[in-house]
N, C-alpha and C. Protein backbone atom coordinates (compact mmCIF):
# COMPACT_ATOMS: atom_id res chain seq x y z
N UNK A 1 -17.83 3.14 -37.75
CA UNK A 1 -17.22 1.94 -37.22
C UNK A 1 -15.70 1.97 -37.41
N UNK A 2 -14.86 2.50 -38.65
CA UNK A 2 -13.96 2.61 -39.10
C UNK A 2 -13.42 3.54 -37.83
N UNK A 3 -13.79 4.73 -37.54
CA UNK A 3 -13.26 5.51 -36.27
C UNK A 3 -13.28 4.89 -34.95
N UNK A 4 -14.61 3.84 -34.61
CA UNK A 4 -14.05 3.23 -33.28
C UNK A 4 -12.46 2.26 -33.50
N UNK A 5 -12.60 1.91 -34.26
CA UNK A 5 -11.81 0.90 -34.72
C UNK A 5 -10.20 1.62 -34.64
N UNK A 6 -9.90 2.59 -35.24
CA UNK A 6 -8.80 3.42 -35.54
C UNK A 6 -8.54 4.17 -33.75
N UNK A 7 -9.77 4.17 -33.39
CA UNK A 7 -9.59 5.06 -31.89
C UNK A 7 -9.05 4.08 -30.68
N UNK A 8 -9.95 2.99 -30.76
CA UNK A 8 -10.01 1.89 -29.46
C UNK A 8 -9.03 0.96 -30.04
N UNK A 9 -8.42 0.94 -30.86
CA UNK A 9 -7.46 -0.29 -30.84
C UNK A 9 -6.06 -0.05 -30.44
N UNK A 10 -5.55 1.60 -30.49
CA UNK A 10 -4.56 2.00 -30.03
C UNK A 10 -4.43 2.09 -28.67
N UNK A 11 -5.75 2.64 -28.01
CA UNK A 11 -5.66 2.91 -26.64
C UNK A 11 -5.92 0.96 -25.99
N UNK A 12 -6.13 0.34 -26.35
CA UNK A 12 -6.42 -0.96 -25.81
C UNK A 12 -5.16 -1.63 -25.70
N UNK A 13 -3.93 -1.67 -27.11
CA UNK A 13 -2.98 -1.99 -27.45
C UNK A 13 -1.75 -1.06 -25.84
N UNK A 14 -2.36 0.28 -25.83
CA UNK A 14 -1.25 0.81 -24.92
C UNK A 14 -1.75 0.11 -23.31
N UNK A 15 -3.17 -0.04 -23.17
CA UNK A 15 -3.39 -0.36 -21.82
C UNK A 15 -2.54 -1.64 -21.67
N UNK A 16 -2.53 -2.91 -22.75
CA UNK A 16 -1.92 -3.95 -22.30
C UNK A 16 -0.60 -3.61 -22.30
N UNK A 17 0.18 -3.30 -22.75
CA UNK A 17 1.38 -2.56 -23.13
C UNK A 17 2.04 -2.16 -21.57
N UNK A 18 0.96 -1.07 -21.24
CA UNK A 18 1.30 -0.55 -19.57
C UNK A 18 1.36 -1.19 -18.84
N UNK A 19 0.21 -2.37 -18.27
CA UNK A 19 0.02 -3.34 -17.65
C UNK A 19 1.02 -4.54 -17.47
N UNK A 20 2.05 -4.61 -18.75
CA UNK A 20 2.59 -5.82 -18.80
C UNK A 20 3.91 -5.39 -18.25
N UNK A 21 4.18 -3.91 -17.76
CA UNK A 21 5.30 -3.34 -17.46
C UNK A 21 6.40 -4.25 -16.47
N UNK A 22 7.49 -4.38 -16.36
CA UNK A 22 8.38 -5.30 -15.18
C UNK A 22 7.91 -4.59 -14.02
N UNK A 23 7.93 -5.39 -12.80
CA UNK A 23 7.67 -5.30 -11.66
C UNK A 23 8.52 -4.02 -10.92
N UNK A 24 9.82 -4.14 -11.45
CA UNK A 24 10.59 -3.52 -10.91
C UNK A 24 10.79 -1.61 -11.33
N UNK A 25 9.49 -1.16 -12.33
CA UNK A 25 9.17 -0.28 -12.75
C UNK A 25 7.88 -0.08 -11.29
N UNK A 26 7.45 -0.92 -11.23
CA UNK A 26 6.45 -0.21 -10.32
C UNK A 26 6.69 0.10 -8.78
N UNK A 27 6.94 1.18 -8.64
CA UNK A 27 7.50 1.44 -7.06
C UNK A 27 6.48 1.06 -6.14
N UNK A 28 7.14 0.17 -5.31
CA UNK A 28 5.55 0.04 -4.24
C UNK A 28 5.65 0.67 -2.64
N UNK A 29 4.49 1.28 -2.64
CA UNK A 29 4.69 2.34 -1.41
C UNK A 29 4.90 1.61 -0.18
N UNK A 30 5.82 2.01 0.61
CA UNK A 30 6.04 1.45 1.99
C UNK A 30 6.25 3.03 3.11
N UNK A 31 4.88 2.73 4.00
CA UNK A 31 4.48 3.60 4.63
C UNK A 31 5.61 3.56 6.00
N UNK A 32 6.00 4.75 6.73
CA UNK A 32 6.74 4.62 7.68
C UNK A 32 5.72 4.15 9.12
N UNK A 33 4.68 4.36 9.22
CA UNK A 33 4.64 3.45 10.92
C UNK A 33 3.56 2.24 10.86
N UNK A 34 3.57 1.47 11.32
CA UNK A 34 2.70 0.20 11.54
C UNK A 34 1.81 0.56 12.57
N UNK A 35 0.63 -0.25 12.50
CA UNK A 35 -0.34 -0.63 13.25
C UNK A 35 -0.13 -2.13 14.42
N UNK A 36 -0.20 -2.50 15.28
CA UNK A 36 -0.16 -3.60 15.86
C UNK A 36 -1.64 -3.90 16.28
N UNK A 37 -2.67 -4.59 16.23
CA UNK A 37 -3.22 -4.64 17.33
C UNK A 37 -3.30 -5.73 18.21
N UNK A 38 -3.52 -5.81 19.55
CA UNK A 38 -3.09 -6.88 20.61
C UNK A 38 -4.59 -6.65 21.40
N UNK A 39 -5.78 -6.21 20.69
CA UNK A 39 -6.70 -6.23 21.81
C UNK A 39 -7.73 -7.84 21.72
N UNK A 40 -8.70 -7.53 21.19
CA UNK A 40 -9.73 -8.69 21.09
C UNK A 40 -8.92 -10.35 20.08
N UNK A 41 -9.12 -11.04 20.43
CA UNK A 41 -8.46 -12.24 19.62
C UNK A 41 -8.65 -12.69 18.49
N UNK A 42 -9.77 -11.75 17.94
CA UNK A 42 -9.85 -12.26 16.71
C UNK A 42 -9.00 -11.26 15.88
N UNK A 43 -8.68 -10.07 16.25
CA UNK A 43 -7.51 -8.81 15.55
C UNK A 43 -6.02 -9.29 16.23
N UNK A 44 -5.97 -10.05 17.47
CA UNK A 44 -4.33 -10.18 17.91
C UNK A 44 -3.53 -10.37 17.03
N UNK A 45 -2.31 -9.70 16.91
CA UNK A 45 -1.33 -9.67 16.11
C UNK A 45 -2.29 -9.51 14.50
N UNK A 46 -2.73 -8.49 14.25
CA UNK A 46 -2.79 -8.07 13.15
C UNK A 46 -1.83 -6.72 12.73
N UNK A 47 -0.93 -6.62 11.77
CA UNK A 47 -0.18 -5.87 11.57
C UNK A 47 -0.68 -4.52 10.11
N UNK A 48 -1.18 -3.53 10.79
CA UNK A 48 -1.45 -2.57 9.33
C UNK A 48 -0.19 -1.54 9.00
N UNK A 49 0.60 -1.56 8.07
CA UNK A 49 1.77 -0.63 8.07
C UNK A 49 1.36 0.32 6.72
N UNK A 50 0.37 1.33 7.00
CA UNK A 50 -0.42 1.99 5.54
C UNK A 50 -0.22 3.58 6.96
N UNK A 51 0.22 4.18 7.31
CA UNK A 51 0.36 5.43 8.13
C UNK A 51 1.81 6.37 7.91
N UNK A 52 1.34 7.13 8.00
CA UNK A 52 2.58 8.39 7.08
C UNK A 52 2.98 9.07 8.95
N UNK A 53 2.37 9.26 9.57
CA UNK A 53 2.27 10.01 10.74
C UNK A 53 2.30 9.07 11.74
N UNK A 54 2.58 9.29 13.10
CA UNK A 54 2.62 8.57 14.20
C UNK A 54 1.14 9.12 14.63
N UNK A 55 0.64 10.36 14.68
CA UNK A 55 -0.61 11.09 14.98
C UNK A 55 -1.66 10.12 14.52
N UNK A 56 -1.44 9.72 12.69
CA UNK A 56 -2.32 9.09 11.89
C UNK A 56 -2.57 7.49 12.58
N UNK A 57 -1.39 6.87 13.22
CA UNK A 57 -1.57 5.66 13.70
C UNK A 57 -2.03 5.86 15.12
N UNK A 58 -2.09 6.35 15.97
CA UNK A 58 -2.12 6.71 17.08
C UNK A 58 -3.95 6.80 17.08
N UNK A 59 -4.33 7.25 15.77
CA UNK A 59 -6.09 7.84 16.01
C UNK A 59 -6.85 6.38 15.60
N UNK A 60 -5.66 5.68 15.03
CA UNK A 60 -6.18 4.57 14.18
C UNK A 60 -6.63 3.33 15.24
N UNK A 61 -5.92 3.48 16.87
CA UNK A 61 -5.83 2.34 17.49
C UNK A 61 -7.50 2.28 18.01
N UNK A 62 -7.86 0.96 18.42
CA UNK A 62 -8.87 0.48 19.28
C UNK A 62 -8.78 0.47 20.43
N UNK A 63 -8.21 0.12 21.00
CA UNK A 63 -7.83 0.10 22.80
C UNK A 63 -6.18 0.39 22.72
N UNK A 64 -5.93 -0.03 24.39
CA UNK A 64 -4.63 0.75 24.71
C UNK A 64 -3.86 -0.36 24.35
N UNK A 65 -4.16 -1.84 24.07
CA UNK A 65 -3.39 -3.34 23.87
C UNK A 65 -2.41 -2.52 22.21
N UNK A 66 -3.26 -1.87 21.01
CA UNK A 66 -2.65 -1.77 20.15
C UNK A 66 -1.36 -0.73 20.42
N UNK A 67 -0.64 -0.93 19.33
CA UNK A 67 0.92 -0.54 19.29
C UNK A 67 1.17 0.01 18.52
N UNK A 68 1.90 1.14 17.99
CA UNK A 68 2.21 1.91 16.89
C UNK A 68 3.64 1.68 16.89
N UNK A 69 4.17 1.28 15.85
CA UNK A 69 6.22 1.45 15.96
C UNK A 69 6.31 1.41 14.75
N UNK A 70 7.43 2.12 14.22
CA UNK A 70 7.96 2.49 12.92
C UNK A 70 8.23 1.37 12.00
N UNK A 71 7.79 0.97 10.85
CA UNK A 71 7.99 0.30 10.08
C UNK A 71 9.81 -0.52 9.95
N UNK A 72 9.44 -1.62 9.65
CA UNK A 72 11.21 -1.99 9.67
C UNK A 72 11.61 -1.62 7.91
N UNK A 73 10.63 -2.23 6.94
CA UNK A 73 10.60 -2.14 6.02
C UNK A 73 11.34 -0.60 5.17
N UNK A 74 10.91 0.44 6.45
CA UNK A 74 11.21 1.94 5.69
C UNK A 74 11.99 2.22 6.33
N UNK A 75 12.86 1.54 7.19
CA UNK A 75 13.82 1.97 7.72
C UNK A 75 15.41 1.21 7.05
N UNK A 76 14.47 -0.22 6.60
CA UNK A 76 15.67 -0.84 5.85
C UNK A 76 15.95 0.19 4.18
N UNK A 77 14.42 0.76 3.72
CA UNK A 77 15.15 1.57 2.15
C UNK A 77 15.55 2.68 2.58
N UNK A 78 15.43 3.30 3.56
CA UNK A 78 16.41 4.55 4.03
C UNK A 78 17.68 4.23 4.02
N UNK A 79 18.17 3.20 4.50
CA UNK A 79 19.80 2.82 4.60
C UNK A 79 20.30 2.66 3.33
């Protein structure tokens, strides 16, 4: 018991530790192209911006209504 005790209280102590890190430590990914879709009304104007590739968004669409265009977001941390 003495060894769980000595084992799990350090690693428990570091998980909260990690977890409580500032926001501004955690980089958050912003993918370069968006998703649009404009087909059926219950998806209109749904926006997915999770695509590294124009290829990757391009396979991703449903009909020809959806839209692929480059993220604004990754174009504003490039500048």
């Amino acid at each position: 018991m003495k060894i769980l005790t000595a084992i799990g209280l350090p690693m428990v102590a570091a998980a909260i530790l990690f977890s409580l890190a500032p926001a501004s430590a955690q980089t958050a990914r912003t993918y370069r192209w968006c998703l649009m879709h404009g087909g059926p009304r219950d998806m209109a104007g749904m926006v997915l911006c999770r695509f590294e590739t124009l290829a990757q968004c391009m396979a991703s669409r449903n009909s020809f209504a959806d839209t692929c265009y480059i993220n604004p977001e990754y174009t504003a941390r490039r500048n």
